[in-house]
C-alpha atoms as a PDB file:
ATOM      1  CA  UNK A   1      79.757 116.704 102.430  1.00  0.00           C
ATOM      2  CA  UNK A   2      83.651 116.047 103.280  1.00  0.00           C
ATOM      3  CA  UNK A   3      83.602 118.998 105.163  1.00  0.00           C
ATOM      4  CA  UNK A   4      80.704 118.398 107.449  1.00  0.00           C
ATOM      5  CA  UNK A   5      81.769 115.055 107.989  1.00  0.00           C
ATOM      6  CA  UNK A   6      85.151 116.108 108.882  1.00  0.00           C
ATOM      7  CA  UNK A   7      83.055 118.547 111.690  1.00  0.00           C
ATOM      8  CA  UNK A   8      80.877 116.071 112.871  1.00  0.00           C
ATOM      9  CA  UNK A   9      84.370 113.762 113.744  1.00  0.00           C
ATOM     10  CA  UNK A  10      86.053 116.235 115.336  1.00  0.00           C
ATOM     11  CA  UNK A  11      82.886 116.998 117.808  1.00  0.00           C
ATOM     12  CA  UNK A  12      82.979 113.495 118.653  1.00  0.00           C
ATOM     13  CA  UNK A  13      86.737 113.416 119.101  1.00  0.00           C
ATOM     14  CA  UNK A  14      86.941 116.397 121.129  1.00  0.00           C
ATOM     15  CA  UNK A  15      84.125 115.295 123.545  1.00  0.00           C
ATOM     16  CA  UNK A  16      85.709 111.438 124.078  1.00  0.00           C
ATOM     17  CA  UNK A  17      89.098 113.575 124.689  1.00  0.00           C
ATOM     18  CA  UNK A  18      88.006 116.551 126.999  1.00  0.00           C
ATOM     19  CA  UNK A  19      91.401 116.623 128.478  1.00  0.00           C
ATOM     20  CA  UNK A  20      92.643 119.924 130.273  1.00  0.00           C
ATOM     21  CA  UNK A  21      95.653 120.483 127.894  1.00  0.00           C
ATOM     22  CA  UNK A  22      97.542 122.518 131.394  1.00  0.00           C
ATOM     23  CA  UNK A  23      97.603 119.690 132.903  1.00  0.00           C
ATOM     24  CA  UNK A  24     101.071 118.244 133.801  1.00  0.00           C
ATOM     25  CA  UNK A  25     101.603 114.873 133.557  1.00  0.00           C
ATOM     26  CA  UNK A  26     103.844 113.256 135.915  1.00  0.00           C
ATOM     27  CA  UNK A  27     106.015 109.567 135.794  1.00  0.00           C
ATOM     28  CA  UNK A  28     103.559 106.397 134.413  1.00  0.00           C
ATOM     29  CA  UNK A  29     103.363 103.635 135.665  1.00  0.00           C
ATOM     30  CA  UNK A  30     101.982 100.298 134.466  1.00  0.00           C
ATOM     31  CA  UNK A  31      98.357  99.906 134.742  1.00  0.00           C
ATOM     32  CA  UNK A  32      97.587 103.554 135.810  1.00  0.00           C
ATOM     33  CA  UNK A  33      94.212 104.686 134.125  1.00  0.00           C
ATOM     34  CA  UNK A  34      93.972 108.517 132.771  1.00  0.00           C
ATOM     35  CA  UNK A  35      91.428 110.377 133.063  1.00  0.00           C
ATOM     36  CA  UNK A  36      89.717 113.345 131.377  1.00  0.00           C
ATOM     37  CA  UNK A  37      91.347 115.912 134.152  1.00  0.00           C
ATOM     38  CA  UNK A  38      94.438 114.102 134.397  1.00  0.00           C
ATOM     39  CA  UNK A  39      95.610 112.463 131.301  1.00  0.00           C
ATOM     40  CA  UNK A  40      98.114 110.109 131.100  1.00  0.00           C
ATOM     41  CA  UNK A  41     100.977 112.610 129.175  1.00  0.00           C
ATOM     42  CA  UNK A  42     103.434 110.344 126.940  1.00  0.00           C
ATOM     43  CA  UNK A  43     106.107 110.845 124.826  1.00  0.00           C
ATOM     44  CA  UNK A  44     109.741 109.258 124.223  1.00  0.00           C
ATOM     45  CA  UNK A  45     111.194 105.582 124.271  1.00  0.00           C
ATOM     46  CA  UNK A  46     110.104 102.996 126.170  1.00  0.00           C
ATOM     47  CA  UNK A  47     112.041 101.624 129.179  1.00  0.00           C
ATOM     48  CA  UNK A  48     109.586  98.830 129.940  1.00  0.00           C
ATOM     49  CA  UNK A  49     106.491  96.771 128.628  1.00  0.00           C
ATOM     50  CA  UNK A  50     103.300  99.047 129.115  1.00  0.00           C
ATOM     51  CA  UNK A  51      99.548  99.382 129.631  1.00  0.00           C
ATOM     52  CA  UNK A  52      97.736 102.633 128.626  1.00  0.00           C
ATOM     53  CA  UNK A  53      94.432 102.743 129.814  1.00  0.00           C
ATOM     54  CA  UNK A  54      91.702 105.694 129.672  1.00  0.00           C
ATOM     55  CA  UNK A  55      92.505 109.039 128.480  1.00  0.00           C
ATOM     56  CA  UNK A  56      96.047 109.451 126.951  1.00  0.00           C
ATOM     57  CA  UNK A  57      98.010 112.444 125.682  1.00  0.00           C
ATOM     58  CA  UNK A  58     100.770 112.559 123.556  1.00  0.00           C
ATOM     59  CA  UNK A  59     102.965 115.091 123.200  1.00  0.00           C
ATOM     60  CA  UNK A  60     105.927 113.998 121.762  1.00  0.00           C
ATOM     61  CA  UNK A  61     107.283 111.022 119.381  1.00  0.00           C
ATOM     62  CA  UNK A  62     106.510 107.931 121.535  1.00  0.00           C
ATOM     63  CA  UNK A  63     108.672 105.099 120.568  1.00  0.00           C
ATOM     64  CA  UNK A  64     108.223 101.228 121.492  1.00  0.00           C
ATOM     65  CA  UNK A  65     111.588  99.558 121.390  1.00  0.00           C
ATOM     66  CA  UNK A  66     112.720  96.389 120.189  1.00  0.00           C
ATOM     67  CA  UNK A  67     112.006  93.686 122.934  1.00  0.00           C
ATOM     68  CA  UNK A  68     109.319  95.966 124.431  1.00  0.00           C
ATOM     69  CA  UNK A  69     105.714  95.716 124.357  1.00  0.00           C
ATOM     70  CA  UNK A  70     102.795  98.003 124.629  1.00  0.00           C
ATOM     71  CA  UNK A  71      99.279  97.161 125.403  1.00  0.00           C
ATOM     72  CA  UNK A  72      96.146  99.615 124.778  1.00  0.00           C
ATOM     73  CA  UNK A  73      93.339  98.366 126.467  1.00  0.00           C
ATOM     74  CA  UNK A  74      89.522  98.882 124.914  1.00  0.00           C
ATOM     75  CA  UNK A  75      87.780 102.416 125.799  1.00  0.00           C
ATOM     76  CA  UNK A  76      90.865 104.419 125.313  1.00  0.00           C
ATOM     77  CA  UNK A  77      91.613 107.430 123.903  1.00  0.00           C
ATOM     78  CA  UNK A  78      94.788 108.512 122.409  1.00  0.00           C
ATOM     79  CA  UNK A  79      94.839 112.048 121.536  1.00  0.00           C
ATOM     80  CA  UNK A  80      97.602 113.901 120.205  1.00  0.00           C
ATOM     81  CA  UNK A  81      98.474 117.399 120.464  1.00  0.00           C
ATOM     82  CA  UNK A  82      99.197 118.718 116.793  1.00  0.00           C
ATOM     83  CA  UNK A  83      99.845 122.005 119.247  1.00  0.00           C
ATOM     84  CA  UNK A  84     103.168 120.574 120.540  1.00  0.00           C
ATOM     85  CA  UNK A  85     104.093 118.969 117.192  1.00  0.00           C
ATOM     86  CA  UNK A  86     103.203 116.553 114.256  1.00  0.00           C
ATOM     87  CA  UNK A  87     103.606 113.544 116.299  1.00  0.00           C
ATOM     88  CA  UNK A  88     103.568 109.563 115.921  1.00  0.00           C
ATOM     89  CA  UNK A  89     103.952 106.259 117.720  1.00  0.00           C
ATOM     90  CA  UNK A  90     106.959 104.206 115.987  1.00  0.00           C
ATOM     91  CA  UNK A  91     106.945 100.251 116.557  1.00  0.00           C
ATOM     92  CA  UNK A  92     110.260  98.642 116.691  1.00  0.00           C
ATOM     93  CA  UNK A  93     108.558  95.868 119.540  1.00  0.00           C
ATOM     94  CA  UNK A  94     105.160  94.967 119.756  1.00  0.00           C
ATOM     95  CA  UNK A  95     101.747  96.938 119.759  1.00  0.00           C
ATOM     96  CA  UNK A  96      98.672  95.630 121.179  1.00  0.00           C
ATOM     97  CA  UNK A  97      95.662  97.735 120.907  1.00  0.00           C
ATOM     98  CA  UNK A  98      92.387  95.879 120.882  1.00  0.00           C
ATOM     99  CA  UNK A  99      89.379  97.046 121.756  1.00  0.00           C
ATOM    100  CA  UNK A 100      85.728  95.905 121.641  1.00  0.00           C
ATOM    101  CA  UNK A 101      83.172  96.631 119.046  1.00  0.00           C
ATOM    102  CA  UNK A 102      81.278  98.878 121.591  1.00  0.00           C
ATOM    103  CA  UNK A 103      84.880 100.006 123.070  1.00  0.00           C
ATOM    104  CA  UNK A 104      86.752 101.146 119.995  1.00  0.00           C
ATOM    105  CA  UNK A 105      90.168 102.762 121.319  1.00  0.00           C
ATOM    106  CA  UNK A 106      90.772 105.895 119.295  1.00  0.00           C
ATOM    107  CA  UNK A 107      93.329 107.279 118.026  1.00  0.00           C
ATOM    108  CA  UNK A 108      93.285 110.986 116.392  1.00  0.00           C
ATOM    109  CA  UNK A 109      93.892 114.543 117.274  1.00  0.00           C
ATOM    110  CA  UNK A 110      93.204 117.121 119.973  1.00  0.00           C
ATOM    111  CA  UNK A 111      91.587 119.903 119.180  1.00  0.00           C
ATOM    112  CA  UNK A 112      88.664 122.465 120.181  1.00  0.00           C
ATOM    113  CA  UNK A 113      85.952 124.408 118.701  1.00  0.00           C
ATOM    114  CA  UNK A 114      87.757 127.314 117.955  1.00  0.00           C
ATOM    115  CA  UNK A 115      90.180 125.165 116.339  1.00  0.00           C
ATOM    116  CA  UNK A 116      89.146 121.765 115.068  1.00  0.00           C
ATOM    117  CA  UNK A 117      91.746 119.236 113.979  1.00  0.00           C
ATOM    118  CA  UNK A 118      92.814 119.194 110.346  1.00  0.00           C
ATOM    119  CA  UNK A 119      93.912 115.909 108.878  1.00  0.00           C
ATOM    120  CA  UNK A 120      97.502 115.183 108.778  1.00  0.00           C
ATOM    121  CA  UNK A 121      98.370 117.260 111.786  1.00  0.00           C
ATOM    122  CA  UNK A 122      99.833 114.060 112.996  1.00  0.00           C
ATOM    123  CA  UNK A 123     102.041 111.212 111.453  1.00  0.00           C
ATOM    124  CA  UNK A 124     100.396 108.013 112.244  1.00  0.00           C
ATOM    125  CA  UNK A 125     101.168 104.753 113.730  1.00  0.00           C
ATOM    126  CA  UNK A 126     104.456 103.123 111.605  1.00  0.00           C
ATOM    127  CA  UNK A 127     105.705  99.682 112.185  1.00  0.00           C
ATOM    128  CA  UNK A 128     109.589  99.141 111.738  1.00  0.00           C
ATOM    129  CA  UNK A 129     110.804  96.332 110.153  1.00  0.00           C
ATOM    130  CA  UNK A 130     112.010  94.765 113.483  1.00  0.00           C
ATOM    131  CA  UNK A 131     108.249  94.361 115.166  1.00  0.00           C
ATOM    132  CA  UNK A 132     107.983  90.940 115.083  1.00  0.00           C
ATOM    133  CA  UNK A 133     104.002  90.677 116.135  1.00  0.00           C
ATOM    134  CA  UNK A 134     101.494  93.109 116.491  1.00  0.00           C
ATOM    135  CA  UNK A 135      97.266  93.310 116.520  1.00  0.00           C
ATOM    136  CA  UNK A 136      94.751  96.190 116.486  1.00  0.00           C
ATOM    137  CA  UNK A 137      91.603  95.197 116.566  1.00  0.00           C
ATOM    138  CA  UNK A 138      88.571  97.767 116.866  1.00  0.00           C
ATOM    139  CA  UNK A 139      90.274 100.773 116.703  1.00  0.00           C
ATOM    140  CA  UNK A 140      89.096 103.943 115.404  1.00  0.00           C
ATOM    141  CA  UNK A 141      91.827 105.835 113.287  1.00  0.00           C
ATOM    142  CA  UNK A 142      91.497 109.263 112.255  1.00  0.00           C
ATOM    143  CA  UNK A 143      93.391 112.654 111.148  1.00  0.00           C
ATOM    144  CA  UNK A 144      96.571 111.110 110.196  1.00  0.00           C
ATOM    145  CA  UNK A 145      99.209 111.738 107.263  1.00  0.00           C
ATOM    146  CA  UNK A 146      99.502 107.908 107.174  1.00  0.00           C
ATOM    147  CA  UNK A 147      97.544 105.662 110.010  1.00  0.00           C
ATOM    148  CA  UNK A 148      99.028 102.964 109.713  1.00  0.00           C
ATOM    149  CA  UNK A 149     102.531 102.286 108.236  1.00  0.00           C
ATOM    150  CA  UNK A 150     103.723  98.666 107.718  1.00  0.00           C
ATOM    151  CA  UNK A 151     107.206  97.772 107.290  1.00  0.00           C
ATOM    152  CA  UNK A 152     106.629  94.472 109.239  1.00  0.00           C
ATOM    153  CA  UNK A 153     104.903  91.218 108.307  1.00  0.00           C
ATOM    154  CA  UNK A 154     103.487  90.362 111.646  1.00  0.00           C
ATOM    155  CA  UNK A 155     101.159  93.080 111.737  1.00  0.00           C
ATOM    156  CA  UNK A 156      97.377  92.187 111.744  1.00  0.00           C
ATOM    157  CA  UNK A 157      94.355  94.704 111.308  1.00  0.00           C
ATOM    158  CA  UNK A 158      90.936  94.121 111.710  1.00  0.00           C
ATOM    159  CA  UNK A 159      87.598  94.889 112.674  1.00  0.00           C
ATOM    160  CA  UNK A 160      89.176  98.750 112.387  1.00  0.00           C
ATOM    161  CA  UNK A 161      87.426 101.986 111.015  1.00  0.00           C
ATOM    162  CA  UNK A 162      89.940 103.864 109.532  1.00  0.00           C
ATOM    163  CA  UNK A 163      88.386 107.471 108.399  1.00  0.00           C
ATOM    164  CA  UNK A 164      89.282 110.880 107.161  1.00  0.00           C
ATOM    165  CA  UNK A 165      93.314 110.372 106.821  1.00  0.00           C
ATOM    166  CA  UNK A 166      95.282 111.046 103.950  1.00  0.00           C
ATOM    167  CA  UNK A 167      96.217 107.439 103.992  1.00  0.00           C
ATOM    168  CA  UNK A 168      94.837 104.889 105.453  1.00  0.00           C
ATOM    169  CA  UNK A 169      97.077 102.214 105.259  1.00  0.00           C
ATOM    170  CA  UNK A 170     100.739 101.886 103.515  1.00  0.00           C
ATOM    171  CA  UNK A 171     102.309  98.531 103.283  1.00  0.00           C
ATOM    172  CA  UNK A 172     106.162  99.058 102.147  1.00  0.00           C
ATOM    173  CA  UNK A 173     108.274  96.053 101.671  1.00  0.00           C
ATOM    174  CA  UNK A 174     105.616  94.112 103.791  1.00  0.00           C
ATOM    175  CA  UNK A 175     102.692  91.386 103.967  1.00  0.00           C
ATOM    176  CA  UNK A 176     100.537  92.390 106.968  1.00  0.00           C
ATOM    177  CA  UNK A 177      97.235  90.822 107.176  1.00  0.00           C
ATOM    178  CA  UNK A 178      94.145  93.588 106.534  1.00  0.00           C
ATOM    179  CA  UNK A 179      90.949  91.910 107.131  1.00  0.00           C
ATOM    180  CA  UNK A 180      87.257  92.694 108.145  1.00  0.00           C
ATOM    181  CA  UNK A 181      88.000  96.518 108.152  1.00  0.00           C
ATOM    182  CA  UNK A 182      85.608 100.011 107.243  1.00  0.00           C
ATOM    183  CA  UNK A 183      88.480 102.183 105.251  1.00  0.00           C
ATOM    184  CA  UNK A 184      86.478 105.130 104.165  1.00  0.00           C
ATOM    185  CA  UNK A 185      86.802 108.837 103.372  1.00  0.00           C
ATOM    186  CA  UNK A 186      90.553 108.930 103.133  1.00  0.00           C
ATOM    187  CA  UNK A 187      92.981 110.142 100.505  1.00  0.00           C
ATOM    188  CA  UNK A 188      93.962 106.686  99.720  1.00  0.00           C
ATOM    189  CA  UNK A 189      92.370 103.635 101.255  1.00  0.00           C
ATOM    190  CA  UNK A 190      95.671 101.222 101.039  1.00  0.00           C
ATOM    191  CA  UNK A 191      98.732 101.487  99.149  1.00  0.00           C
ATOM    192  CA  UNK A 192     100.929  99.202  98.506  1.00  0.00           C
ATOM    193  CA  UNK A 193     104.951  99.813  97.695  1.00  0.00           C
ATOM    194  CA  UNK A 194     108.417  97.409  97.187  1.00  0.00           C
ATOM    195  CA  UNK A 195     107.415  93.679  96.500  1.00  0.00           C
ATOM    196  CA  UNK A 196     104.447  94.003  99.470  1.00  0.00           C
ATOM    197  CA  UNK A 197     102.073  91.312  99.851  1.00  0.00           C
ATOM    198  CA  UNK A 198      99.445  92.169 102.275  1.00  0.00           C
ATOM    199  CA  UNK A 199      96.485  89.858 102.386  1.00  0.00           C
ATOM    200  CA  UNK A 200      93.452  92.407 102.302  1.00  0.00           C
ATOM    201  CA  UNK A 201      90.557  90.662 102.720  1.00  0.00           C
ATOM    202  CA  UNK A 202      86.423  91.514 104.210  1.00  0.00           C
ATOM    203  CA  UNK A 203      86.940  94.935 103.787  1.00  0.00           C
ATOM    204  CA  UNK A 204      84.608  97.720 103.120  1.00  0.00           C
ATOM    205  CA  UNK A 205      86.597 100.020 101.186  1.00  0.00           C
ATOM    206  CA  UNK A 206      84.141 103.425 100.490  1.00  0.00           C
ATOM    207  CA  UNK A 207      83.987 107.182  99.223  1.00  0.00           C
ATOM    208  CA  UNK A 208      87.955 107.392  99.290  1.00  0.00           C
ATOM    209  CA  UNK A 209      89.896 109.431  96.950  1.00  0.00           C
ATOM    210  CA  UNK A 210      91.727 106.281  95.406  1.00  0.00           C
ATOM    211  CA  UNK A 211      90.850 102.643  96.908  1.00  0.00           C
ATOM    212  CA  UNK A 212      94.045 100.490  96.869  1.00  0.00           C
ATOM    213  CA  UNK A 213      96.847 101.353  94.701  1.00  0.00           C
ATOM    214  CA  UNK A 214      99.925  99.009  93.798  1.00  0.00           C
ATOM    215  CA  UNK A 215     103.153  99.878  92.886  1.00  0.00           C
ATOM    216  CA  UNK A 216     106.824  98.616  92.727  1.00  0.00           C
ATOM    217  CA  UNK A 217     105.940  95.264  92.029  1.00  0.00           C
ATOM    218  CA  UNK A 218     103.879  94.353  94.640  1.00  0.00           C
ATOM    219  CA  UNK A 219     101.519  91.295  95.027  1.00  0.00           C
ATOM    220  CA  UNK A 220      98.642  91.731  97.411  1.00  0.00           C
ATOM    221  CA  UNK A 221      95.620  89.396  97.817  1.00  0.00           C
ATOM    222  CA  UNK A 222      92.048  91.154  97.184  1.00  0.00           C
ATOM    223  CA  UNK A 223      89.951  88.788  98.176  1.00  0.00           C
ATOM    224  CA  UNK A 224      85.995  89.536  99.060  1.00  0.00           C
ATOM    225  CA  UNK A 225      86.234  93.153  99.488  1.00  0.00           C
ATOM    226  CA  UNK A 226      83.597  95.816  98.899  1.00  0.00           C
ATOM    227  CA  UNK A 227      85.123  98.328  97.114  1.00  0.00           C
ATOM    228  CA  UNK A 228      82.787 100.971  96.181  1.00  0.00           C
ATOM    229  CA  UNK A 229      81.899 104.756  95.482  1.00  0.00           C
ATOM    230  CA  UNK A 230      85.722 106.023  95.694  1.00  0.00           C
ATOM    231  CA  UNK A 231      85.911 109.096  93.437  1.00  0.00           C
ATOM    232  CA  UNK A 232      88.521 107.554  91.380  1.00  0.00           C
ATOM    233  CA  UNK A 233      89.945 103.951  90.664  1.00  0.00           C
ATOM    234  CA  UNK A 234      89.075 101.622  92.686  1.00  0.00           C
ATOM    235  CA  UNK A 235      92.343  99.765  92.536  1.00  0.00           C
ATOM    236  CA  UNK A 236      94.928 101.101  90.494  1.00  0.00           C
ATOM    237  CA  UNK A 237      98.223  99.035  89.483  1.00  0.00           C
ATOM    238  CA  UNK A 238     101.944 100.624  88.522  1.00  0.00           C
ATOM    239  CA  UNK A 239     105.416  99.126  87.890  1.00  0.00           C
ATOM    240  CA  UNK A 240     104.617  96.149  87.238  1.00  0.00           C
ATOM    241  CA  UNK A 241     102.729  95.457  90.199  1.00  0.00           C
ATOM    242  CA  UNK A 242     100.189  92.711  89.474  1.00  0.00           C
ATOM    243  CA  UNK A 243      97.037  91.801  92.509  1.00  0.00           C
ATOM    244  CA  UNK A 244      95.461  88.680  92.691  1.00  0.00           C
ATOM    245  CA  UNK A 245      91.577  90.184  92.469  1.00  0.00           C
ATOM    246  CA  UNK A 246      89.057  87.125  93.546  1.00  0.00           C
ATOM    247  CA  UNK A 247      85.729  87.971  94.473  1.00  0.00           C
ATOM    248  CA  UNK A 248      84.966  91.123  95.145  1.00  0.00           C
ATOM    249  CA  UNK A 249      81.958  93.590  94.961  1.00  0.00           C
ATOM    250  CA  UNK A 250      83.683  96.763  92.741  1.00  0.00           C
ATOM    251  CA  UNK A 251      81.171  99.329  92.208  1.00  0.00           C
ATOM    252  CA  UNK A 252      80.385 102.559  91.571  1.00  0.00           C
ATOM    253  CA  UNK A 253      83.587 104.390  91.773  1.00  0.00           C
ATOM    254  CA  UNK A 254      84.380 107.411  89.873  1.00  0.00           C
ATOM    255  CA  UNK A 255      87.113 106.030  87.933  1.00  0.00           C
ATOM    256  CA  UNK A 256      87.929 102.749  86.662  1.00  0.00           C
ATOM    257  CA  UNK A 257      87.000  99.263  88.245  1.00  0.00           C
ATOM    258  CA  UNK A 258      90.773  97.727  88.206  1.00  0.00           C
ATOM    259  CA  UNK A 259      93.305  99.693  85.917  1.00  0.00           C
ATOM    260  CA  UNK A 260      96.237  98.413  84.462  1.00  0.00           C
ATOM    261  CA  UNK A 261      97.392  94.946  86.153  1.00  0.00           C
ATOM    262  CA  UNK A 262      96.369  92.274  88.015  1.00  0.00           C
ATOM    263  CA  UNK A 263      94.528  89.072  87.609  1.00  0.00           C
ATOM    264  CA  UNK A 264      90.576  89.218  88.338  1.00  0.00           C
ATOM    265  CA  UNK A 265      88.532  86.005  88.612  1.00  0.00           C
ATOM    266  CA  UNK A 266      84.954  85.932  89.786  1.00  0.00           C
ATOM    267  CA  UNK A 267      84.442  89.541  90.394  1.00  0.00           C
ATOM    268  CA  UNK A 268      81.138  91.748  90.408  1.00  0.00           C
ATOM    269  CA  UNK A 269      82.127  94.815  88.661  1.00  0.00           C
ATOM    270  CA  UNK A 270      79.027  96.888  88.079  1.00  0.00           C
ATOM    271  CA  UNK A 271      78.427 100.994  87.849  1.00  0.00           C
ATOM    272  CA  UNK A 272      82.342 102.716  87.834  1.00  0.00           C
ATOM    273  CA  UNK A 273      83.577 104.899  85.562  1.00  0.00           C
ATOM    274  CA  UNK A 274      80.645 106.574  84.893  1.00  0.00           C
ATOM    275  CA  UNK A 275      79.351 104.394  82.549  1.00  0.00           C
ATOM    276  CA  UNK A 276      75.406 103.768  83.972  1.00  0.00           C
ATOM    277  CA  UNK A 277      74.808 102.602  87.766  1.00  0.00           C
ATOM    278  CA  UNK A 278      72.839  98.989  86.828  1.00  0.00           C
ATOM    279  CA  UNK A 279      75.473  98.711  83.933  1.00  0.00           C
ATOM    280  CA  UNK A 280      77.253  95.097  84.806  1.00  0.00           C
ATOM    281  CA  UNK A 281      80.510  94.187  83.384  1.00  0.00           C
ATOM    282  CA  UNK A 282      81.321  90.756  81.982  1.00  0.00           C
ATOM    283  CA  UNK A 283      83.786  91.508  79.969  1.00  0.00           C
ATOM    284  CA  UNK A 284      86.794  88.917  79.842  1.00  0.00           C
ATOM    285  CA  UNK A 285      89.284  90.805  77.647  1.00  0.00           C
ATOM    286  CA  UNK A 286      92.414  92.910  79.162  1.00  0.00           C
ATOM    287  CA  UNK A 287      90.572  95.697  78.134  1.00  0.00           C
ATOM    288  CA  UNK A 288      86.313  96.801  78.537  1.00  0.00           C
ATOM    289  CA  UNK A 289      84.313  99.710  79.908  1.00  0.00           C
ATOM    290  CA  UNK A 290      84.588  99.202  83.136  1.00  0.00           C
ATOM    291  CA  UNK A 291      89.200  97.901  83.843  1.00  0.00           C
ATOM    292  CA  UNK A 292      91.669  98.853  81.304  1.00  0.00           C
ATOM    293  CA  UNK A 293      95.291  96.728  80.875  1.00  0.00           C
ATOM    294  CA  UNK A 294      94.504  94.201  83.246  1.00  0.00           C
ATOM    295  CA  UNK A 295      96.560  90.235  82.940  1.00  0.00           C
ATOM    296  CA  UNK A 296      93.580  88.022  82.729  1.00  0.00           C
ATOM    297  CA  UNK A 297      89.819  88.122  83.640  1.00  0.00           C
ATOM    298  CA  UNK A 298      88.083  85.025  84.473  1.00  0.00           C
ATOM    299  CA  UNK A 299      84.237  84.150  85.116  1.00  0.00           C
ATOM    300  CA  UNK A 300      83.184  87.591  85.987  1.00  0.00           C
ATOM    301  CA  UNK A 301      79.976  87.710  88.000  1.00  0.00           C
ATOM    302  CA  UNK A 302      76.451  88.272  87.098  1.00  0.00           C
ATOM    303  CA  UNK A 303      75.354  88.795  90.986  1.00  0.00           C
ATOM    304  CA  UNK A 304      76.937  90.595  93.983  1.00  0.00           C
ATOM    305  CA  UNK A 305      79.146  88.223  96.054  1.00  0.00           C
ATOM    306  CA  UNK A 306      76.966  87.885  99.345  1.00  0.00           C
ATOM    307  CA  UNK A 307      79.878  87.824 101.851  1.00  0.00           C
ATOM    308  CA  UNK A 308      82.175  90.768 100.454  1.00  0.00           C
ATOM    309  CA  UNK A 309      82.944  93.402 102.837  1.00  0.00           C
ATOM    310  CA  UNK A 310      83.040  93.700 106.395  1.00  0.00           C
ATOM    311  CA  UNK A 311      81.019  91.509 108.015  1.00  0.00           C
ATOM    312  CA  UNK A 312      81.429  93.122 111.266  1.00  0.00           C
ATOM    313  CA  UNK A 313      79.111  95.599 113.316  1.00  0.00           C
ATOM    314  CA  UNK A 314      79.715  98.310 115.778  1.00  0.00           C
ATOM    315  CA  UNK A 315      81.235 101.081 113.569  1.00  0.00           C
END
């Protein structure tokens, strides 16, 4: 099923990005649109603010400085070559990438029939510690060893489909906000590392390896969230890390429904570990069939909460 999906992505991909890879791309400059038979080529730092519009190849490490800005506008596609190297686009200014629910701007890799991208052939989008604001907003993120890595706490993300990565999202040392996003079919949906704080919040969180995992003592938000059918936990804690877990649908994953920290209160935990798809869980002990070691449970649900999960269309 993974594997046909994976096929059926990289069709799509490689038809939005039906660049001629020969092509040599010459000096960009700002508002210039690419196109499939000329594609804007980028790679390097920066030297001024910039708009990429259209069809856009990377071929190298692009990097956005400190004081610098650049702006993706809706309908783009950013494809990068995995041919010329395991590329990424490092954030040390600003990013601005938002698109439209029926003009996603994608990001994810080249590739053809004979040989068909294979996830991780390209880093991901990271944000240094020194971005001080940046927003994506219906983008479509695929094919990455991490999409989207968050050192910063002025990154926002929503209304995103992040798919078929081998992480979705990594907040490290961080508290970006992570709302009203599809995070599906990845490794790991979110993970969390160092003290972060993220709020996560509205998303649909589904058929991932591992939902959100915690570690190092971090403290992100959960709040109405649909976290289901991930083949193991659904949110996992380590080192001390301990969520605040408030209203969320958690159902039907493989493993358990919250395992080992954090403090649940009016959750709907029905269906994980195996344990009978209609079985509900209102257990209010650390421990019960569904979470193990968890800090406190309080006035688990009965009912589905009706506003968990993306409420957005246009995936």
């Amino acid at each position: 099923m993974r594997s046909a999906d994976n096929r059926i992505h990289s069709i799509i991909l490689i038809l939005s990005l039906s660049f001629w890879i020969g092509c040599q791309g010459g000096a960009f400059n700002i508002g210039e649109i690419g196109t499939s038979e000329n594609p804007l080529q980028k790679s390097g730092e920066l030297t001024e603010n910039e708009v990429w519009a259209g069809k856009i190849q990377i071929v190298g490490d692009v990097i956005v400085p400190e004081g610098k800005t650049l702006t993706i506008r809706s309908d783009s596609v950013v494809g990068l070559d995995s041919e010329t190297g395991t590329h990424q686009l490092i954030i040390r200014g600003s990013l601005y990438a938002e698109g439209d629910p029926d003009r996603m701007i994608i990001f994810g890799l080249l590739g053809s029939e004979t040989k068909p991208p294979k996830t991780g052939d390209w880093v991901g989008i990271r944000f240094e510690g020194t971005s001080p604001n940046s927003h994506l907003s219906y983008c479509r993120i695929q094919e990455a060893d991490i999409a989207l890595s968050s050192e910063s706490d002025g990154v926002q993300i929503e209304g995103c489909l992040l798919q078929n990565n081998k992480m979705a999202i990594l907040c490290n040392d961080s508290s970006p906000t992570i709302s009203d996003n599809q995070i599906d079919k990845n490794g790991t949906a979110i993970k969390c590392l160092k003290n972060a704080s993220p709020e996560i919040t509205r998303n649909s969180i589904l058929a991932n390896e591992l939902g959100i995992v915690c570690d190092d003592d971090s403290r992100p938000t959960i709040h109405y969230n649909e976290i289901s059918s991930n083949y193991q936990d659904a949110i996992r804690c380590h080192a001390s890390a301990s969520p605040e877990i408030v209203s969320n649908n958690i159902t039907a994953n493989g493993g358990w429904a919250v395992y080992d920290g954090g403090r649940l209160r009016e959750n709907y935990i029905r269906g994980n570990k195996e344990i009978g798809p209609d079985v509900v869980d209102r257990g209010t002990g650390r421990e019960s069939g569904q979470f193990y070691g968890v800090d406190e449970v309080l006035d688990p649900l009965a009912a589905p909460v009706p506003d968990a999960g993306t409420q957005r269309e246009g995936y």
